[in-house]
C-alpha atoms as a PDB file:
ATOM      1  CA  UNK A   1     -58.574 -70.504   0.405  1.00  0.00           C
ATOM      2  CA  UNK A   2     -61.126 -71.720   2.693  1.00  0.00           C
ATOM      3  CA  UNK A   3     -60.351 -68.582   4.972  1.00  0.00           C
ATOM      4  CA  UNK A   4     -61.045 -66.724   2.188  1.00  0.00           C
ATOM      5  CA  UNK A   5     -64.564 -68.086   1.110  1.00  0.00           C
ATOM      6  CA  UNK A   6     -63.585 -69.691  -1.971  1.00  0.00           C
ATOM      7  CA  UNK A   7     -62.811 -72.842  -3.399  1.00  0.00           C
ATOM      8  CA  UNK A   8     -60.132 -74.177  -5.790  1.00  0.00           C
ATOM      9  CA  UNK A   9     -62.749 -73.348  -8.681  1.00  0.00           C
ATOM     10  CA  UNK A  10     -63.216 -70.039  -7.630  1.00  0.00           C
ATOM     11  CA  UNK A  11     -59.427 -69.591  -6.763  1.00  0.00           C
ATOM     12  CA  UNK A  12     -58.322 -70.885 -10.148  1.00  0.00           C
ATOM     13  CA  UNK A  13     -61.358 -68.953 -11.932  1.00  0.00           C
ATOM     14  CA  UNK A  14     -59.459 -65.653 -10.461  1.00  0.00           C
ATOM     15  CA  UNK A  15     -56.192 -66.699 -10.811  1.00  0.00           C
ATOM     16  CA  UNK A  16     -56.907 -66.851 -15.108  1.00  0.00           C
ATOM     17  CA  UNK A  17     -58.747 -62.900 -14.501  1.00  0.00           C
ATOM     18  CA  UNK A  18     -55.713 -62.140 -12.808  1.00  0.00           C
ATOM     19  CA  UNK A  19     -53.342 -63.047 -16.175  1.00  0.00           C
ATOM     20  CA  UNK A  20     -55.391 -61.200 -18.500  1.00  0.00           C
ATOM     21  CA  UNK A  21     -55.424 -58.471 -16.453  1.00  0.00           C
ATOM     22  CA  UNK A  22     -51.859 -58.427 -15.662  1.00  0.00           C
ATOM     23  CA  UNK A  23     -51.201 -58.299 -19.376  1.00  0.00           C
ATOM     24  CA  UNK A  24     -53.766 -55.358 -20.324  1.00  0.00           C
ATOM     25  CA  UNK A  25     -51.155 -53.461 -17.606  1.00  0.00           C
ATOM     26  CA  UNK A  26     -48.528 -54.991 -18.816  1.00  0.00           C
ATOM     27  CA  UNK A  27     -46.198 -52.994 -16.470  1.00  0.00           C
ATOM     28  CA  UNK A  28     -43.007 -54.652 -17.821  1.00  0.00           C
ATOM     29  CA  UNK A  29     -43.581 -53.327 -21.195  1.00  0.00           C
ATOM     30  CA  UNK A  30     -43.525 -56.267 -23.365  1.00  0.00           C
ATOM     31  CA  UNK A  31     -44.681 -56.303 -27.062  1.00  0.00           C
ATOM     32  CA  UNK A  32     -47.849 -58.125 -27.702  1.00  0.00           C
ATOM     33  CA  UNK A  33     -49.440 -57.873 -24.459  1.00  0.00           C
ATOM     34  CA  UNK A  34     -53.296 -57.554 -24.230  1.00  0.00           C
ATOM     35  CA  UNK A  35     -56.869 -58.150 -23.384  1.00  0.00           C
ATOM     36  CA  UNK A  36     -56.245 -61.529 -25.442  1.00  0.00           C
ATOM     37  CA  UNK A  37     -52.464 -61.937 -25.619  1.00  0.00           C
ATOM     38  CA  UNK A  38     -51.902 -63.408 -22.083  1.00  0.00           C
ATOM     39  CA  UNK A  39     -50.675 -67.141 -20.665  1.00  0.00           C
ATOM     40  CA  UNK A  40     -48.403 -66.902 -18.471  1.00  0.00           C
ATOM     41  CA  UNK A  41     -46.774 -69.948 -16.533  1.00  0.00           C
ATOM     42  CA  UNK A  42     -43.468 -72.308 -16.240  1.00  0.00           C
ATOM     43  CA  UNK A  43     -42.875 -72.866 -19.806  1.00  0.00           C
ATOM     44  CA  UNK A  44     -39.738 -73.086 -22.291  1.00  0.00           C
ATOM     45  CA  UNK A  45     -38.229 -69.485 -23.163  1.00  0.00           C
ATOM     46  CA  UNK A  46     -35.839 -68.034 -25.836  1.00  0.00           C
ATOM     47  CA  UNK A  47     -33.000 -67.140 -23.466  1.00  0.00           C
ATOM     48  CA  UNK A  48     -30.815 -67.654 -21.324  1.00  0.00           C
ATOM     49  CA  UNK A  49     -30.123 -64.475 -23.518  1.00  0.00           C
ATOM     50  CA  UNK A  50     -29.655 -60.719 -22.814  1.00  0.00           C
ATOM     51  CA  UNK A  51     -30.592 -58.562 -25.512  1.00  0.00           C
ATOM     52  CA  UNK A  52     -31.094 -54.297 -26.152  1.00  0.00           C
ATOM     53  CA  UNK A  53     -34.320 -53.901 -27.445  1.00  0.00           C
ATOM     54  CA  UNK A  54     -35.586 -50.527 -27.761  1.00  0.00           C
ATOM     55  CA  UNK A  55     -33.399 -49.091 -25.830  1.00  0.00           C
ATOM     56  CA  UNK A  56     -34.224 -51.635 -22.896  1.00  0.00           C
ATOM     57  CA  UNK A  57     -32.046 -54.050 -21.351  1.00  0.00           C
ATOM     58  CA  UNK A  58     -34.074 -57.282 -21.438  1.00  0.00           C
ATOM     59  CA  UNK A  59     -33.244 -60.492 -19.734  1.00  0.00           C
ATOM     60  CA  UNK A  60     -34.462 -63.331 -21.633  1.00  0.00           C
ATOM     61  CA  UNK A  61     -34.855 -67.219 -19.911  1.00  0.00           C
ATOM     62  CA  UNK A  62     -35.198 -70.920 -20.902  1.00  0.00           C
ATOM     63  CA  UNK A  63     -37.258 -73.072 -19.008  1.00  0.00           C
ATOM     64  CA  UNK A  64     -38.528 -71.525 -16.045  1.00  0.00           C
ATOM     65  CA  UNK A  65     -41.555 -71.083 -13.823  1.00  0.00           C
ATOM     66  CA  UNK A  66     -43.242 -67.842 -15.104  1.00  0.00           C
ATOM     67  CA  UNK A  67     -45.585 -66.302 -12.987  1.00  0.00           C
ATOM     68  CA  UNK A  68     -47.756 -63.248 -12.572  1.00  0.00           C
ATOM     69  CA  UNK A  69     -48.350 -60.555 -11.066  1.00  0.00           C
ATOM     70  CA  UNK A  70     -44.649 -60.928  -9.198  1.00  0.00           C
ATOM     71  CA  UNK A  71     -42.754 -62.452 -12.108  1.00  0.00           C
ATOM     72  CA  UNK A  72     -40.078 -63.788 -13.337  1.00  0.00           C
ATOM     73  CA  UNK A  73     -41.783 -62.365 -16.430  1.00  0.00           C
ATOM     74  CA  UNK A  74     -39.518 -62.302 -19.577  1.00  0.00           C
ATOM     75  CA  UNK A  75     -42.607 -61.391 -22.218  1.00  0.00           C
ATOM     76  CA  UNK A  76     -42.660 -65.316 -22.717  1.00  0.00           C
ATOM     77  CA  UNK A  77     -46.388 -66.773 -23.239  1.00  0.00           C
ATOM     78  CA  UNK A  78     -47.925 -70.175 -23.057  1.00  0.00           C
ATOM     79  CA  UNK A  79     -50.789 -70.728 -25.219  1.00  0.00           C
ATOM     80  CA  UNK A  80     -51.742 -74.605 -23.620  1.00  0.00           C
ATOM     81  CA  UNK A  81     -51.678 -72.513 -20.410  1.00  0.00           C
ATOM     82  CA  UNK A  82     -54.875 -70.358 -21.482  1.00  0.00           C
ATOM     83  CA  UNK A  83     -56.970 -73.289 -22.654  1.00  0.00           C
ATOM     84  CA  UNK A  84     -56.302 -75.410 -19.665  1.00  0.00           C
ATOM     85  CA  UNK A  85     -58.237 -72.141 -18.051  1.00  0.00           C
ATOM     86  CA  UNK A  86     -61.247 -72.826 -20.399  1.00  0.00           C
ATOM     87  CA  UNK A  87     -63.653 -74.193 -18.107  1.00  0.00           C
ATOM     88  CA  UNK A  88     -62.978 -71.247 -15.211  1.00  0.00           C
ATOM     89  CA  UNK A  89     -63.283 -68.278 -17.067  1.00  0.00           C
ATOM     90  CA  UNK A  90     -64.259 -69.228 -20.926  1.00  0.00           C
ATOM     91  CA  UNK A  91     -65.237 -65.400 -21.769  1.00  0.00           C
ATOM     92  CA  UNK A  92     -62.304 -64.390 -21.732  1.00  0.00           C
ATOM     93  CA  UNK A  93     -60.530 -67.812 -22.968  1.00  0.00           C
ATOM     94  CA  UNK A  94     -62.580 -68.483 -25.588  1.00  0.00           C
ATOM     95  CA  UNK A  95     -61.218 -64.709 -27.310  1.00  0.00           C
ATOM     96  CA  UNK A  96     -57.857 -65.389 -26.306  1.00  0.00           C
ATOM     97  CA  UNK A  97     -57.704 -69.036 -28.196  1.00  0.00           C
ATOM     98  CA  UNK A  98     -59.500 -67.220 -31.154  1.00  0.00           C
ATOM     99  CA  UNK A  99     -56.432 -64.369 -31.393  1.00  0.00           C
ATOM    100  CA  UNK A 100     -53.933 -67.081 -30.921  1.00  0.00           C
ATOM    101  CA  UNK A 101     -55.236 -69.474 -33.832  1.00  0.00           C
ATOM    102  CA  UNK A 102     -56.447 -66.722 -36.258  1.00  0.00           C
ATOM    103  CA  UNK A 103     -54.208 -63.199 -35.295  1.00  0.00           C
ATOM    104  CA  UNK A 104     -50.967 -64.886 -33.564  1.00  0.00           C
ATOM    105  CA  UNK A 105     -51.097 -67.453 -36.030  1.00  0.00           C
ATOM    106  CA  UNK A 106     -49.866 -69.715 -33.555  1.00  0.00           C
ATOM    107  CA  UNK A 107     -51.462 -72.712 -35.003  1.00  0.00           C
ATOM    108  CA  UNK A 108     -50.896 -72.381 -38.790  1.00  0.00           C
ATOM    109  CA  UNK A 109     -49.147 -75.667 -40.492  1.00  0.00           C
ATOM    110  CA  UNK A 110     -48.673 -77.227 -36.539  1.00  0.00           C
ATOM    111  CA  UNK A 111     -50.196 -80.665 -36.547  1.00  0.00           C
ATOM    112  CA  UNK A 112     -50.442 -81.465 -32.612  1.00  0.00           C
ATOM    113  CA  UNK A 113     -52.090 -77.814 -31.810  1.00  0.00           C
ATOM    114  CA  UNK A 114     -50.108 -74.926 -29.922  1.00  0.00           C
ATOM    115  CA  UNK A 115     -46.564 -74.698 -29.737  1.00  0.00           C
ATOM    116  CA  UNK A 116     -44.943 -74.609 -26.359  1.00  0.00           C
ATOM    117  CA  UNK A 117     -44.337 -70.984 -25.832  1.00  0.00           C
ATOM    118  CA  UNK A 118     -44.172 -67.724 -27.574  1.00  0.00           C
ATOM    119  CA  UNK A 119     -42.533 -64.529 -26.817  1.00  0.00           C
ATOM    120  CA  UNK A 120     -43.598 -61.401 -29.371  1.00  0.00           C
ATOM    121  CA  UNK A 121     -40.700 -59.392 -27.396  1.00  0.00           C
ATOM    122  CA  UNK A 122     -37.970 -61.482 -28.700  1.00  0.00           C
ATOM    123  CA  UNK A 123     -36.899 -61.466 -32.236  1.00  0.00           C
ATOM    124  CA  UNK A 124     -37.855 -64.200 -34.255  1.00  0.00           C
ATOM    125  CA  UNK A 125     -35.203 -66.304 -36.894  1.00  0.00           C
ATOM    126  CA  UNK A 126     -35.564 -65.673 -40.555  1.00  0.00           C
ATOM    127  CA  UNK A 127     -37.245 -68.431 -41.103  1.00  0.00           C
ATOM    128  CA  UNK A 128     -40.365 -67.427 -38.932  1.00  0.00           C
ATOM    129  CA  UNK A 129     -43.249 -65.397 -40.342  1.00  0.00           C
ATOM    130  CA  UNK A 130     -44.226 -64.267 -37.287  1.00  0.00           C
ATOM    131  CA  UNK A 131     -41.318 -61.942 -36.957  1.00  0.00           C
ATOM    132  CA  UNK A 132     -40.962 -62.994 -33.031  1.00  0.00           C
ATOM    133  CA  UNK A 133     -39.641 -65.954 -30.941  1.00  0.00           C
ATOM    134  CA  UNK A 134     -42.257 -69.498 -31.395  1.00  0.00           C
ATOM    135  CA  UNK A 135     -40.914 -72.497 -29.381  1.00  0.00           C
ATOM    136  CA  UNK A 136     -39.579 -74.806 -32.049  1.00  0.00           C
ATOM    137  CA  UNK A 137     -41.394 -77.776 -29.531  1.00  0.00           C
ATOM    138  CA  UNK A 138     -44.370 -79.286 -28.373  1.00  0.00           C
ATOM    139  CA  UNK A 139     -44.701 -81.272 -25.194  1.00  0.00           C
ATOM    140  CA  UNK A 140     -47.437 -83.721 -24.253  1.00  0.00           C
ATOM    141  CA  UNK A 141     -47.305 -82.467 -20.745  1.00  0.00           C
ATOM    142  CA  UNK A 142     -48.981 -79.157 -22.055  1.00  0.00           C
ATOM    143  CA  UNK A 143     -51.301 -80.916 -24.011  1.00  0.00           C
ATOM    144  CA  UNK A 144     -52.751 -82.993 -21.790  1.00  0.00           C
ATOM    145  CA  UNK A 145     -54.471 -80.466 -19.490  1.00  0.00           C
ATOM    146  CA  UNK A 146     -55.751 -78.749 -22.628  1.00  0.00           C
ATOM    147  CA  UNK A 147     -57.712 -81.860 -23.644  1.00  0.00           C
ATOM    148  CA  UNK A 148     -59.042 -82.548 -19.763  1.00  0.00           C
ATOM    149  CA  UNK A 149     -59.880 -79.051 -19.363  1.00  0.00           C
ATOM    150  CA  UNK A 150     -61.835 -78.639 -23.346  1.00  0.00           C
ATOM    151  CA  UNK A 151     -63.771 -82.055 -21.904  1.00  0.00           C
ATOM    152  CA  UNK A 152     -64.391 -80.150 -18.466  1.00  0.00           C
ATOM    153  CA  UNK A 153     -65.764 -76.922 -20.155  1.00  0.00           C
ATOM    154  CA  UNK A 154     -68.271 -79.128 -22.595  1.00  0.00           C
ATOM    155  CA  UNK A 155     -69.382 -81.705 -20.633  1.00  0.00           C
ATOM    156  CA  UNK A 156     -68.076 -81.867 -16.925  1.00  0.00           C
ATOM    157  CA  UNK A 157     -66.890 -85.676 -17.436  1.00  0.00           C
ATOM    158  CA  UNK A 158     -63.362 -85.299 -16.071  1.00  0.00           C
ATOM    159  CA  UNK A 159     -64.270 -83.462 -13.102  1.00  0.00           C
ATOM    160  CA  UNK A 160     -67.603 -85.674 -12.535  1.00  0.00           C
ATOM    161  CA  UNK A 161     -65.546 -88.880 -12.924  1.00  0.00           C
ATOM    162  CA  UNK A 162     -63.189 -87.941 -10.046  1.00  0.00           C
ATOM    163  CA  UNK A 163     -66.122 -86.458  -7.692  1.00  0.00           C
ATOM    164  CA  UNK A 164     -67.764 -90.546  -8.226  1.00  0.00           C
ATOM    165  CA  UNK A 165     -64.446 -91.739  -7.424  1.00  0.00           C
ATOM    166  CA  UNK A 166     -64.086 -92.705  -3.354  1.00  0.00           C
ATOM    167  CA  UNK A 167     -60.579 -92.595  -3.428  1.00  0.00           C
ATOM    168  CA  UNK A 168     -60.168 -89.306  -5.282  1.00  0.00           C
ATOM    169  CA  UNK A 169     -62.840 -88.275  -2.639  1.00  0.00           C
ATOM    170  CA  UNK A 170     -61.074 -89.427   0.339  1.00  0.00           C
ATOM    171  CA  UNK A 171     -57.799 -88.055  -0.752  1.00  0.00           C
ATOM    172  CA  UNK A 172     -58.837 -84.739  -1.196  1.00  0.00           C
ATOM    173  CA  UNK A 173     -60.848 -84.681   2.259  1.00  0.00           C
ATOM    174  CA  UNK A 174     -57.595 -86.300   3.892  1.00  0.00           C
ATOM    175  CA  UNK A 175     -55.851 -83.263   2.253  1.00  0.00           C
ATOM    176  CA  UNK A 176     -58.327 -81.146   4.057  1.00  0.00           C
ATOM    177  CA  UNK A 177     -60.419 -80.032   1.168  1.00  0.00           C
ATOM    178  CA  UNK A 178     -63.690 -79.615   1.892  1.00  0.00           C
ATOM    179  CA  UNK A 179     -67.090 -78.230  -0.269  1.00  0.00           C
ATOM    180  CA  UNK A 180     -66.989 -77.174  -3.378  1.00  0.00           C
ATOM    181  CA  UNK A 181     -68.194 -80.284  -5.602  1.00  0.00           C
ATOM    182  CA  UNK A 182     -66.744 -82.563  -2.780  1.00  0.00           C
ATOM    183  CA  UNK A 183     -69.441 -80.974  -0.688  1.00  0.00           C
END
């Protein structure tokens, strides 16, 4: 990154324009795909499952580590992903979070927040309003980010509690980091 002129910040800032971006193209041709239907990342899936949908043969995975703009992309989506991005890009997360509470409907009677994943490509059970694929789970390893990064955006704590830490510090310039807040 450093070759580059940027900083993790800056890298992970253009790393969340990249997703939404990624799924305005949408070059794969999944349903649901937009300017604020994006969150892509190693998450729980509907498959393993091969289904015809549309006339196109789509491969469908579990668990596995989703990535974009090289894939594997199965139309799977990770709300907690998106909010974790809050504090590097929030004009376009802050939209995103809106569409997945109030038009996704991706929080409606779920106590602990997001589910895990979502995929509006795959066909949901009866039992699901929605009419596509909503993890039936939610993991505290998604959530946690989500509540570091919501604390990041608002206030800076998280981040300024590790830059007044010297052995945070020290491991990151050991790691070779260097500028950037540790600057």
């Amino acid at each position: 990154m450093r070759g580059k002129g940027i900083d993790y910040f800056e890298n992970s800032r253009r790393a969340t324009y990249v997703q939404q971006r990624y799924a305005i193209e949408n070059p794969r041709g999944f349903d649901g795909y937009g300017e604020h239907c994006w969150g892509i990342t190693a998450s729980e899936g509907p498959g393993p499952s091969t289904l015809e949908l549309d006339g196109i043969e789509r491969r469908f995975e579990d668990y596995v580590a989703r990535g974009v703009p090289y894939g594997p992309d199965d139309g799977t989506l990770a709300p907690w992903a998106v909010a974790a991005s809050l504090p590097f890009a929030p004009e376009i997360v802050r939209p995103t979070i809106a569409f997945c509470i109030h038009q996704a409907k991706l929080k409606a009677a779920n106590a602990y927040g997001f589910k895990a994943a979502f995929n509006p490509t795959y066909p949901g059970s009866t039992d699901n309003a929605l009419g596509f694929w909503v993890s039936p789970w939610y993991f505290g390893l998604n959530e946690g980010p989500v509540i570091l990064m919501i604390e990041n955006e608002r206030s800076g704590l998280v981040w300024e509690l590790m830059r007044s830490c010297p052995y945070v510090r020290r491991g990151l310039q050991r790691a070779g980091f260097k500028g950037g807040w540790l600057g």
